[in-house]
C-alpha atoms as a PDB file:
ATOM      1  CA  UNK A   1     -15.464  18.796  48.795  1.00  0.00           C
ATOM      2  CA  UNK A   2     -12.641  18.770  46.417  1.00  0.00           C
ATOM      3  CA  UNK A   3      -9.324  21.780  47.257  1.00  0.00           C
ATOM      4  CA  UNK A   4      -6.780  23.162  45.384  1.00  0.00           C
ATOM      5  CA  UNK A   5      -3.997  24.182  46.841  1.00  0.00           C
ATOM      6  CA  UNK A   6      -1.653  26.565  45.906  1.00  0.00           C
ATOM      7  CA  UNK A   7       1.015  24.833  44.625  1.00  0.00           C
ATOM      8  CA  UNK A   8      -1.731  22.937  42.307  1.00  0.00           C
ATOM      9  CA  UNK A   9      -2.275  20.066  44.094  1.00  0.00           C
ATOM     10  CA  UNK A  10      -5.512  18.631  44.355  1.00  0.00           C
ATOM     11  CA  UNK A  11      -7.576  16.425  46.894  1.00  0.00           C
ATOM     12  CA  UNK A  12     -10.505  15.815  49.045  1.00  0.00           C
ATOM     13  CA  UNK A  13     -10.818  18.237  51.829  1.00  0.00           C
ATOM     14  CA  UNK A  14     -13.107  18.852  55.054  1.00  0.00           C
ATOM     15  CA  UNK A  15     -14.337  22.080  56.371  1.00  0.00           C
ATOM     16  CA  UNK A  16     -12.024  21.783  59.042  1.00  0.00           C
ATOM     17  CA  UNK A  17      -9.204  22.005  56.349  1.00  0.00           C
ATOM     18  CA  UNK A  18     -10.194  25.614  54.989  1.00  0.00           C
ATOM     19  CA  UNK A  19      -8.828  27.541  57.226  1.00  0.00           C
ATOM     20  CA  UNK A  20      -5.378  26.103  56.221  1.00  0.00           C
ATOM     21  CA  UNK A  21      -5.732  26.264  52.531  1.00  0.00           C
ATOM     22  CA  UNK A  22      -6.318  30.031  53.218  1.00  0.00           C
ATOM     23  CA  UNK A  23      -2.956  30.661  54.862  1.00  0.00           C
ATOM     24  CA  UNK A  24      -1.652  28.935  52.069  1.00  0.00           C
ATOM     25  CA  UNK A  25      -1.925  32.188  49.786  1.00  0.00           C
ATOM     26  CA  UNK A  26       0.676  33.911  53.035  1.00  0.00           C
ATOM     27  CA  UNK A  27       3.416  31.866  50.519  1.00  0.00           C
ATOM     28  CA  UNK A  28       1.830  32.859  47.065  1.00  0.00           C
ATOM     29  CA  UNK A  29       4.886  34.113  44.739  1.00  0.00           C
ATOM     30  CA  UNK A  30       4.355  35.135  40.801  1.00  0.00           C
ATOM     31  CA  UNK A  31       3.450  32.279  40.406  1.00  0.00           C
ATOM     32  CA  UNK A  32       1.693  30.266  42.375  1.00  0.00           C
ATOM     33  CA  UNK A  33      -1.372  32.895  43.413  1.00  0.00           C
ATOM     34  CA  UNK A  34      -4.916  30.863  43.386  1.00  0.00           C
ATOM     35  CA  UNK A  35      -6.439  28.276  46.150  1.00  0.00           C
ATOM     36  CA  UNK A  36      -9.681  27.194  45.583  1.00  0.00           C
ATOM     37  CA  UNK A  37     -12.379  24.749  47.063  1.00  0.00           C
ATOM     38  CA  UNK A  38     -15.679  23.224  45.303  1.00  0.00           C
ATOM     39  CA  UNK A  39     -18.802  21.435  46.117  1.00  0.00           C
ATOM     40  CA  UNK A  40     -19.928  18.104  44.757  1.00  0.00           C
ATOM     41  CA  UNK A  41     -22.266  20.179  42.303  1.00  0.00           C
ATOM     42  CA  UNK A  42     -19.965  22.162  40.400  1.00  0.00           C
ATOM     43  CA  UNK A  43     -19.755  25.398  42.235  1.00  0.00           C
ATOM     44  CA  UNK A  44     -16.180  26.576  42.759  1.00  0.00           C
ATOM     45  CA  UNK A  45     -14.919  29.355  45.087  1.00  0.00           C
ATOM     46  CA  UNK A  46     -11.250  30.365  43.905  1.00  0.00           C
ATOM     47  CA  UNK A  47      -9.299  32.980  46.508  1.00  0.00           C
ATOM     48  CA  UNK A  48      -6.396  34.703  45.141  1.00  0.00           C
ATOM     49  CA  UNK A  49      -3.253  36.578  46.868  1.00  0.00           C
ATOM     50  CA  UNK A  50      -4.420  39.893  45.629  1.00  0.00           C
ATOM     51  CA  UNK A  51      -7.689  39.813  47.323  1.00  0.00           C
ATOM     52  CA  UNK A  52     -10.239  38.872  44.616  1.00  0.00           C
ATOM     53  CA  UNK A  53     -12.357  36.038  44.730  1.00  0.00           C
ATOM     54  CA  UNK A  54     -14.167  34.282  42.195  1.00  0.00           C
ATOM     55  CA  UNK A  55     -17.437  32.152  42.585  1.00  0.00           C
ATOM     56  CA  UNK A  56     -18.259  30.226  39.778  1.00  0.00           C
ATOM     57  CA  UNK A  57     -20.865  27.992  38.317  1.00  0.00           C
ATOM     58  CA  UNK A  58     -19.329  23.873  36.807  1.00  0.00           C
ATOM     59  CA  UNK A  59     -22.349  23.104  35.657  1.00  0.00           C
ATOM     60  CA  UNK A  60     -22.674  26.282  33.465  1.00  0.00           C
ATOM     61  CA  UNK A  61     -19.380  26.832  32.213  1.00  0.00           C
ATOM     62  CA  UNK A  62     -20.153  29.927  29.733  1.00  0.00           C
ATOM     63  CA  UNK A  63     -22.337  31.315  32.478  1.00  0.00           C
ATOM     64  CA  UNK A  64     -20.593  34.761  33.861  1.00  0.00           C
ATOM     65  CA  UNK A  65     -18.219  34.214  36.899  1.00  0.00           C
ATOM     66  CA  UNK A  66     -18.814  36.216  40.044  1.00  0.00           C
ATOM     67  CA  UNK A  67     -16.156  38.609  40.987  1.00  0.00           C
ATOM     68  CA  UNK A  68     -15.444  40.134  44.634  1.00  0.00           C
ATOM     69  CA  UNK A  69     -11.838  42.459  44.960  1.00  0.00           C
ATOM     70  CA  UNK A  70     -10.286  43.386  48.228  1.00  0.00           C
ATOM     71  CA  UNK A  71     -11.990  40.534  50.134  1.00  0.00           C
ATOM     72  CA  UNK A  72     -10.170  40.100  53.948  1.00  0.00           C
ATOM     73  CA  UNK A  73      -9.023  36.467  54.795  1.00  0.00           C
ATOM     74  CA  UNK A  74     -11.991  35.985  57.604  1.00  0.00           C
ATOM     75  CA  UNK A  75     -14.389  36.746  54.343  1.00  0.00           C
ATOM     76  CA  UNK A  76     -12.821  34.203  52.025  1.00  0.00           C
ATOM     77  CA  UNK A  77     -12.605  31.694  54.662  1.00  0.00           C
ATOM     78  CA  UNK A  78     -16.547  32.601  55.200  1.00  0.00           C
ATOM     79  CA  UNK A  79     -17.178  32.141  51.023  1.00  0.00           C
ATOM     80  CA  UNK A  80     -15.144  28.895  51.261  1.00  0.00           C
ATOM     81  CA  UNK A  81     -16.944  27.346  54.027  1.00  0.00           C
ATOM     82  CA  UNK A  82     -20.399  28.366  52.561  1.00  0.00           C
ATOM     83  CA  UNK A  83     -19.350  26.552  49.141  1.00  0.00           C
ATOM     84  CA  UNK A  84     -18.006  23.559  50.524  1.00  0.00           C
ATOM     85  CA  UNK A  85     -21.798  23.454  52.807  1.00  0.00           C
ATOM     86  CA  UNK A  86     -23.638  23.766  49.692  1.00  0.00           C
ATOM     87  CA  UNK A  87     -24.750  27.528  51.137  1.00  0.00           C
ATOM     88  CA  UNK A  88     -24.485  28.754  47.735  1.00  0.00           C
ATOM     89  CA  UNK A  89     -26.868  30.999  48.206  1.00  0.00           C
ATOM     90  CA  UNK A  90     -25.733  32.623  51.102  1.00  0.00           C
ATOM     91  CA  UNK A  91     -22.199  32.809  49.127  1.00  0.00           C
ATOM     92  CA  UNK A  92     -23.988  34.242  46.345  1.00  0.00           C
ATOM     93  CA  UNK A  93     -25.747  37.115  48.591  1.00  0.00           C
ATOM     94  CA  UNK A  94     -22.615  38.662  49.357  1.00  0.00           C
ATOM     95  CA  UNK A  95     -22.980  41.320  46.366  1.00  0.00           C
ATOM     96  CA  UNK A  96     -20.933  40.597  43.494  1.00  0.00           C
ATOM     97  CA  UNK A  97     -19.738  41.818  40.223  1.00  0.00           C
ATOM     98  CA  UNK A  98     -20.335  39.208  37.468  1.00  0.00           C
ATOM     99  CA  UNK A  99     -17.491  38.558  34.699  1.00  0.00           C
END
């Protein structure tokens, strides 16, 4: 699993990590706003400080992004986790709005 943090950086993370990168949008400011974690097969779960969270697709990138708003920490944490398993699926059956 590859993270982005949200002051940009970029690395290798564990599950055990996620948690963490979540908190990180507590410090978000105008702009710094996005974390976001990925599996080794392209998909990409991005969590923002307003809420919304975006699921999207590497390996089809003109493929429609799927769009949650108002998502609570415990729920991105969830998405995140799911990603980073290769649970896409399961991430995907959350109900969302595609972009």
């Amino acid at each position: 699993m590859h993270v982005t943090h949200l002051d940009g950086s970029s690395d290798p993370g564990r599950i055990d990590d996620l948690p963490a990168l979540i908190a990180e949008l507590d410090d978000a400011d105008d702009e710094h706003v996005e974390v976001s974690a990925g599996d080794p097969y392209g998909w990409m779960a991005s969590a923002f400080a307003s809420g919304t969270v975006v699921l999207s697709d590497g390996a089809r990138p003109h493929a429609p992004e799927h769009v949650r708003s108002d998502v609570p920490r415990d729920e991105m944490l969830a998405i995140f986790v799911e990603v980073a398993r290769g649970e896409v699926e399961a991430a995907l059956a959350r109900g969302w709005t595609l972009e």
